[in-house]
Protein backbone atom coordinates (compact mmCIF):
# COMPACT_ATOMS: atom_id res chain seq x y z
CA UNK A 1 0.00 0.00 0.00
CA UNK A 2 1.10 3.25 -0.94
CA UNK A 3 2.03 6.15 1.42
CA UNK A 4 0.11 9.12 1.08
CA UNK A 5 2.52 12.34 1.39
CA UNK A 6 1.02 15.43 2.73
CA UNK A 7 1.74 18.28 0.49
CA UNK A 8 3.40 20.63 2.36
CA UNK A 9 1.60 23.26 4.25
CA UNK A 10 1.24 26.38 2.00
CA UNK A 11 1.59 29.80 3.44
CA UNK A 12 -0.98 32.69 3.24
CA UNK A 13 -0.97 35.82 1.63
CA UNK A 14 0.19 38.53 3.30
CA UNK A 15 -2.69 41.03 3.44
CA UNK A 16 -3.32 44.68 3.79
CA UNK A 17 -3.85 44.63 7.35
CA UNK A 18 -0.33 43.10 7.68
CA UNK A 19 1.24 45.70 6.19
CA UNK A 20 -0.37 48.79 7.84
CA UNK A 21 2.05 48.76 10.53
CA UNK A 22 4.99 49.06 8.66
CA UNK A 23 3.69 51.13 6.10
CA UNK A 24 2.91 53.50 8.81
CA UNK A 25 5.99 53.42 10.68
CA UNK A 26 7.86 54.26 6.65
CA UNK A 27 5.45 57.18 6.84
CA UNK A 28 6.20 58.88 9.53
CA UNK A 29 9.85 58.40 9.53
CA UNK A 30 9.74 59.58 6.47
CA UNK A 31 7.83 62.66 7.36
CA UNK A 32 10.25 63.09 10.24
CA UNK A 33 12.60 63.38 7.62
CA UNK A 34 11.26 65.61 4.86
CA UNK A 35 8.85 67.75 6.47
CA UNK A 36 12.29 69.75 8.38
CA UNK A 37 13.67 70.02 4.81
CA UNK A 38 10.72 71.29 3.46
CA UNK A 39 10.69 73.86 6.16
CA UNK A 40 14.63 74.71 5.87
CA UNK A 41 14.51 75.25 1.96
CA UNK A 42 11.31 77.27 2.85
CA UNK A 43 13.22 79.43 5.17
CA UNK A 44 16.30 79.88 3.25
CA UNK A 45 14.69 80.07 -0.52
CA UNK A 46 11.49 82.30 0.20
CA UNK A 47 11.73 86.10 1.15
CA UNK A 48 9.38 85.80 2.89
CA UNK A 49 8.92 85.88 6.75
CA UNK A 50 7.05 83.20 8.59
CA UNK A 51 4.51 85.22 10.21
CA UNK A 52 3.55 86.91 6.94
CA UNK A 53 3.29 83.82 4.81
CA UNK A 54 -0.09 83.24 3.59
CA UNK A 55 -1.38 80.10 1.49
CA UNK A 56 -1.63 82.22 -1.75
CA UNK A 57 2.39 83.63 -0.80
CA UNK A 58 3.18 79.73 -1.33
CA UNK A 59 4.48 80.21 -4.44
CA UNK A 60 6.15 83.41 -4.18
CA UNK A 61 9.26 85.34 -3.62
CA UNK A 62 11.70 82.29 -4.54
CA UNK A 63 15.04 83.44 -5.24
CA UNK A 64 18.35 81.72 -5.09
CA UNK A 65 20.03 84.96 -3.62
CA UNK A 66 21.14 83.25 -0.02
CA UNK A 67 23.48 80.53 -1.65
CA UNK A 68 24.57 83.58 -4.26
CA UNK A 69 25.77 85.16 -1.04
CA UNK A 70 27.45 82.67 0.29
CA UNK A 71 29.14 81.57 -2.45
CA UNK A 72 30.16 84.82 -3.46
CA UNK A 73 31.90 85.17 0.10
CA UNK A 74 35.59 85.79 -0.06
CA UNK A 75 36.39 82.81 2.44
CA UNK A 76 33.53 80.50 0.79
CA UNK A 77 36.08 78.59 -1.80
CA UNK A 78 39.60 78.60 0.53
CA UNK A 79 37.00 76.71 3.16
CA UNK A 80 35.66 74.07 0.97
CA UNK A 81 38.85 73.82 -0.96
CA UNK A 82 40.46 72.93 2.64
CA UNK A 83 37.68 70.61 3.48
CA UNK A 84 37.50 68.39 0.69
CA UNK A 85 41.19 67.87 0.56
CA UNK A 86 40.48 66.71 4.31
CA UNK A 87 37.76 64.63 3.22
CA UNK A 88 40.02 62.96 0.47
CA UNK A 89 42.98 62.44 2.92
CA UNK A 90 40.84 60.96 5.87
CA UNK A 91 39.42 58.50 4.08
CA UNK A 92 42.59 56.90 2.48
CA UNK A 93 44.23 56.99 6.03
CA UNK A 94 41.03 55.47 7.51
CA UNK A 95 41.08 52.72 4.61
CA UNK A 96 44.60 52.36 4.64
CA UNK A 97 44.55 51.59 8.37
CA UNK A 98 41.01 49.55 8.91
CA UNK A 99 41.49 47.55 5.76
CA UNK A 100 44.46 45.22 6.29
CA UNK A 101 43.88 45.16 9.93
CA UNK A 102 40.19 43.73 9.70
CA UNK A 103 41.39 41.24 7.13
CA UNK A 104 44.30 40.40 8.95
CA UNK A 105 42.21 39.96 12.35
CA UNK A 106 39.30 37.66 10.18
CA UNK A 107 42.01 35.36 9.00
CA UNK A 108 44.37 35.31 11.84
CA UNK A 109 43.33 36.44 15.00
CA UNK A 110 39.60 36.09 14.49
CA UNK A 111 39.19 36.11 18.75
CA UNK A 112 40.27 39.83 19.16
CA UNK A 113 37.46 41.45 16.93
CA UNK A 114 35.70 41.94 19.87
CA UNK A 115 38.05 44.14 21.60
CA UNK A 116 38.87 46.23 18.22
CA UNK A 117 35.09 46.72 18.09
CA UNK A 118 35.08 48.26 21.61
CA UNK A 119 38.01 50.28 20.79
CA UNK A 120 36.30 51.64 17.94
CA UNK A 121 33.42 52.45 19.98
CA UNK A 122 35.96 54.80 22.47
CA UNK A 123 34.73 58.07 20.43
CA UNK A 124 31.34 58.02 21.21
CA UNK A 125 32.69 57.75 24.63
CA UNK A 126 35.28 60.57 24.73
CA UNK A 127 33.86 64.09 23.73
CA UNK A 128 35.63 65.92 20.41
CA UNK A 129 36.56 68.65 23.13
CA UNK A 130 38.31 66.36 25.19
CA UNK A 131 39.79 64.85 22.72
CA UNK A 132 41.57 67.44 20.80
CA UNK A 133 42.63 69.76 24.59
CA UNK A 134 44.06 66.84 25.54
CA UNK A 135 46.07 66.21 22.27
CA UNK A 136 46.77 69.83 21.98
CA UNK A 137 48.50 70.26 25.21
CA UNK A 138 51.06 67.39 24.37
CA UNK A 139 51.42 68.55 20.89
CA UNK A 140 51.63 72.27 21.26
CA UNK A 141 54.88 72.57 23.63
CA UNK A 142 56.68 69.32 21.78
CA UNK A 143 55.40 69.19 17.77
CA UNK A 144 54.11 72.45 17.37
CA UNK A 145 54.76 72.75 13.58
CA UNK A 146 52.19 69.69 13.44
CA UNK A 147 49.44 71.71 15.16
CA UNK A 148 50.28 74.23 12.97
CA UNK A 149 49.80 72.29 9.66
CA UNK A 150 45.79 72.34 8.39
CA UNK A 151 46.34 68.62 7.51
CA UNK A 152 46.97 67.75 11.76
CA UNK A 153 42.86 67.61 11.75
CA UNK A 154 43.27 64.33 9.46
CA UNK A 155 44.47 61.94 12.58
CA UNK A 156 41.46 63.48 14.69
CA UNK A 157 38.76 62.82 11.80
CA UNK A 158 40.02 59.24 11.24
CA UNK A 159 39.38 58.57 15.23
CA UNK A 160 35.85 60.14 14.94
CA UNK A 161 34.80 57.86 11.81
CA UNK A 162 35.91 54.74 13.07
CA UNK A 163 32.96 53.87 14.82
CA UNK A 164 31.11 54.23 11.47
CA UNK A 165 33.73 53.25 9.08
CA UNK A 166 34.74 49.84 10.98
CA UNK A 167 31.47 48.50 10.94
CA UNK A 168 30.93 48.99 7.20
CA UNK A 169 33.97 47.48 6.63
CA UNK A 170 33.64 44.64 8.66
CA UNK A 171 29.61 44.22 7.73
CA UNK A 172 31.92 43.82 4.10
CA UNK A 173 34.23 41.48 5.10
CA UNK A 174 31.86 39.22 6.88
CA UNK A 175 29.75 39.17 4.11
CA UNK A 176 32.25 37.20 1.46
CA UNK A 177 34.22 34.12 2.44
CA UNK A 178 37.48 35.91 2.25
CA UNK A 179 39.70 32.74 3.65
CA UNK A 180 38.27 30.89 0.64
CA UNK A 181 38.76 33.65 -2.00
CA UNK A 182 42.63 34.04 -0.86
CA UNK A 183 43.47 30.39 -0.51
CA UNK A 184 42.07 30.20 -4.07
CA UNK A 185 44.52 33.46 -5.13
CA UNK A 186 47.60 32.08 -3.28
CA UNK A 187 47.11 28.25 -4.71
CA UNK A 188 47.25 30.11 -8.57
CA UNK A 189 50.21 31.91 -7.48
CA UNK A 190 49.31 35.42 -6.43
CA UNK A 191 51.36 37.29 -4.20
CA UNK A 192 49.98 39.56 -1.40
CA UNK A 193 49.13 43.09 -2.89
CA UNK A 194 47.97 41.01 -6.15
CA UNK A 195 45.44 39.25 -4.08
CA UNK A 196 44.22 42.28 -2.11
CA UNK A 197 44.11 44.36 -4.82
CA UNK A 198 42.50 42.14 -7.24
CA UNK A 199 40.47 40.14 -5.32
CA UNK A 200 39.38 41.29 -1.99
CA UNK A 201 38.97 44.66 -3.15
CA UNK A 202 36.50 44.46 -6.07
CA UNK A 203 34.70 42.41 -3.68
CA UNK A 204 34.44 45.04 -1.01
CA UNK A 205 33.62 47.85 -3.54
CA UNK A 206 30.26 48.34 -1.42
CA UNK A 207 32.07 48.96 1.96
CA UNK A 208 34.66 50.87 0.35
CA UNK A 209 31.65 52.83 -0.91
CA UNK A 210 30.02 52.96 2.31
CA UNK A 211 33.19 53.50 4.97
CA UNK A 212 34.51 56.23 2.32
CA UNK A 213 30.66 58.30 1.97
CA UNK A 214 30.63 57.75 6.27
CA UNK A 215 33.98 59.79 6.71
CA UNK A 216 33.35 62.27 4.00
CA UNK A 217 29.94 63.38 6.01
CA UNK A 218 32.18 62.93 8.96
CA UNK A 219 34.75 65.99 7.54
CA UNK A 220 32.24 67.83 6.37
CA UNK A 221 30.23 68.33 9.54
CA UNK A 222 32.53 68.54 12.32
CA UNK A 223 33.24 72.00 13.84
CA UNK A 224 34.55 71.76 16.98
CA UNK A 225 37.85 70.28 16.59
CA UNK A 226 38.55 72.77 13.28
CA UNK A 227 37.33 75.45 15.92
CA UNK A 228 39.70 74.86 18.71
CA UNK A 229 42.62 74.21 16.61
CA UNK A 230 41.85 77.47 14.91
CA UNK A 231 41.56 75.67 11.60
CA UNK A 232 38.98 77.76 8.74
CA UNK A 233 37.42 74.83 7.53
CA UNK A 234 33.73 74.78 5.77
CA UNK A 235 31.77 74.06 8.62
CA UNK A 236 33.54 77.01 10.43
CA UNK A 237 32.94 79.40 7.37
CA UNK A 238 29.24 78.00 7.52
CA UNK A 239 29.21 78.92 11.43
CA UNK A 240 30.30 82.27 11.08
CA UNK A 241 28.28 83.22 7.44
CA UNK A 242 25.36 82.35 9.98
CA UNK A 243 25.96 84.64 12.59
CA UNK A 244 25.97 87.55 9.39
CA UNK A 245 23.33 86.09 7.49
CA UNK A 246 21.38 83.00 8.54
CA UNK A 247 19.24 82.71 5.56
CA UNK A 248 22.06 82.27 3.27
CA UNK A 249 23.87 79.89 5.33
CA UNK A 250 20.68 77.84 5.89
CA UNK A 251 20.28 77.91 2.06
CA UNK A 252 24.64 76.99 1.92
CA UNK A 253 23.34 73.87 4.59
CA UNK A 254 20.59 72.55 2.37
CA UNK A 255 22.38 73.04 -0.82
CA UNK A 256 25.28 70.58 0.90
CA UNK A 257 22.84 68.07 2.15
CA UNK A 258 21.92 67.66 -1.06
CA UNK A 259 24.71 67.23 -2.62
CA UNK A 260 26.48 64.77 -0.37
CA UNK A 261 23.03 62.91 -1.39
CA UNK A 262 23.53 62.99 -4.78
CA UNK A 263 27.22 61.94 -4.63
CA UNK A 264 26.59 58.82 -2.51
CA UNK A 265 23.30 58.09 -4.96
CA UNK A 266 25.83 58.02 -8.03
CA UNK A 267 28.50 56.46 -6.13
CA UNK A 268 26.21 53.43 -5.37
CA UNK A 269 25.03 53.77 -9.34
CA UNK A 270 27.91 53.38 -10.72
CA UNK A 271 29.50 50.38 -8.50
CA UNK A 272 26.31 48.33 -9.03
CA UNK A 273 25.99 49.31 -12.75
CA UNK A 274 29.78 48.12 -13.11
CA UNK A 275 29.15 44.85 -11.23
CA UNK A 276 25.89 44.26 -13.46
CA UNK A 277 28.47 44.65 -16.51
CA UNK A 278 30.73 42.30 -15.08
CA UNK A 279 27.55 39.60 -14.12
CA UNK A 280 29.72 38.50 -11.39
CA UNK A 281 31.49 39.85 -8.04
CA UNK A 282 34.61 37.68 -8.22
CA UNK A 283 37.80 38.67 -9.83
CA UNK A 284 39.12 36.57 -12.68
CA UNK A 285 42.76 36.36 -13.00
């Protein structure tokens, strides 16, 4: 006699009622999110004041002459110019330091993650003001010419990433079988640097991505280290622009949120659209 085999047990539909809760939980973080934008490219786009804005003023009085200030500023390009070669320096010193040390502690010394996570974790713990008077103090009276150079802010912006940058890294690394992938490099005959450059790499482009867009938003946003070391960087020009006109630096703010966006949106484009091209996220050698 035959056995008769239960089909298996199908699963239901999800329904609308199942997804009202998270639907509603996308809306208002999302509203939390866009309704203060709304409100801050009100503010620095419309000349017009808040308690004189009617529903028929809506549409009226945009004008574009806040950011035309503030570009126009004398000390507008010197303090991005200064920033963004920050930006670009932090994040190869950050990658050129997390990199080989997470890959080295996931093959080798797998055990000690744990304590390099905490470590990372130290500057949420220790204020930026702390931080840097302590530093300064040792550095002033024995290495002054390195307090003096614009470039000694790239040590303290590496430090204040890490907590960001390790775990996009690592969140990388954990996500590929990376003792497989160089085992299979080193048994065709690939040295070192061939195998991290060509293999590991490509395969992290996303983290790269990620840690890299983490420490860029990282340089351009922090003040008080640039402020105590005396150092004009953009978020200091933006600081004091405010104090002279608010609107335009409000309208400078916006303008920068938005294009941070739009770098990391084409940044993320053009990775995926390459690894479409190339159908496949290992490295042939």
């Amino acid at each position: 006699m035959d056995a008769v085999i239960d089909p298996a047990p199908t699963r239901r539909p999800s329904t609308w009622r199942s997804r009202i809760g998270p639907t509603l939980v996308l809306i208002v973080c999302g509203l939390f999110f866009v309704l203060p934008m709304i409100t801050m490219a009100r503010y620095s786009l419309q000349n017009i004041i808040t308690p004189l804005l009617r529903w028929e003023d809506v549409f009226k009085k945009w004008s574009l002459s806040g950011i035309k200030a503030a570009v126009s500023d004398p000390g507008f390009w010197p303090a991005l110019k200064l920033s963004l070669e920050l930006a670009v320096a932090t994040v190869a010193l950050t990658l050129l330091l997390l990199l080989p040390t997470l890959l080295l502690v996931h093959i080798k010394v797998p055990k000690a993650r744990p304590l390099i996570e905490f470590t990372t974790l130290l500057p949420f713990m220790i204020p930026p003001i702390a931080l840097v008077a302590g530093v300064a103090a040792f550095f002033r009276p024995n290495a002054k010419w390195f307090l003096n150079s614009n470039f000694s802010l790239v040590p303290f912006y590496a430090i204040l990433a890490l907590p960001f940058t390790f775990r996009a890294i690592d969140a990388g690394i954990r996500a590929i079988d990376v003792r497989t992938l160089i085992d299979a490099s080193r048994s065709l005959g690939a040295g070192w640097g061939r195998t991290l450059f060509r293999v590991l790499m490509p395969n992290l482009k996303m983290a790269i991505v990620s840690s890299s867009f983490l420490t860029f938003t990282v340089v351009m946003g922090e003040f008080t280290i640039a402020q105590t070391l005396l150092k004009r960087t953009y978020p200091q020009f933006m600081y004091e622009f405010y104090s002279n006109r608010g609107q335009g630096a409000t309208a400078l703010a916006l303008f920068t949120f938005l294009a941070t966006t739009a770098v990391l949106g084409l940044m993320f484009f053009f990775v995926r659209r390459r690894d479409r091209r190339a159908g496949t996220t290992t490295t042939v050698f």
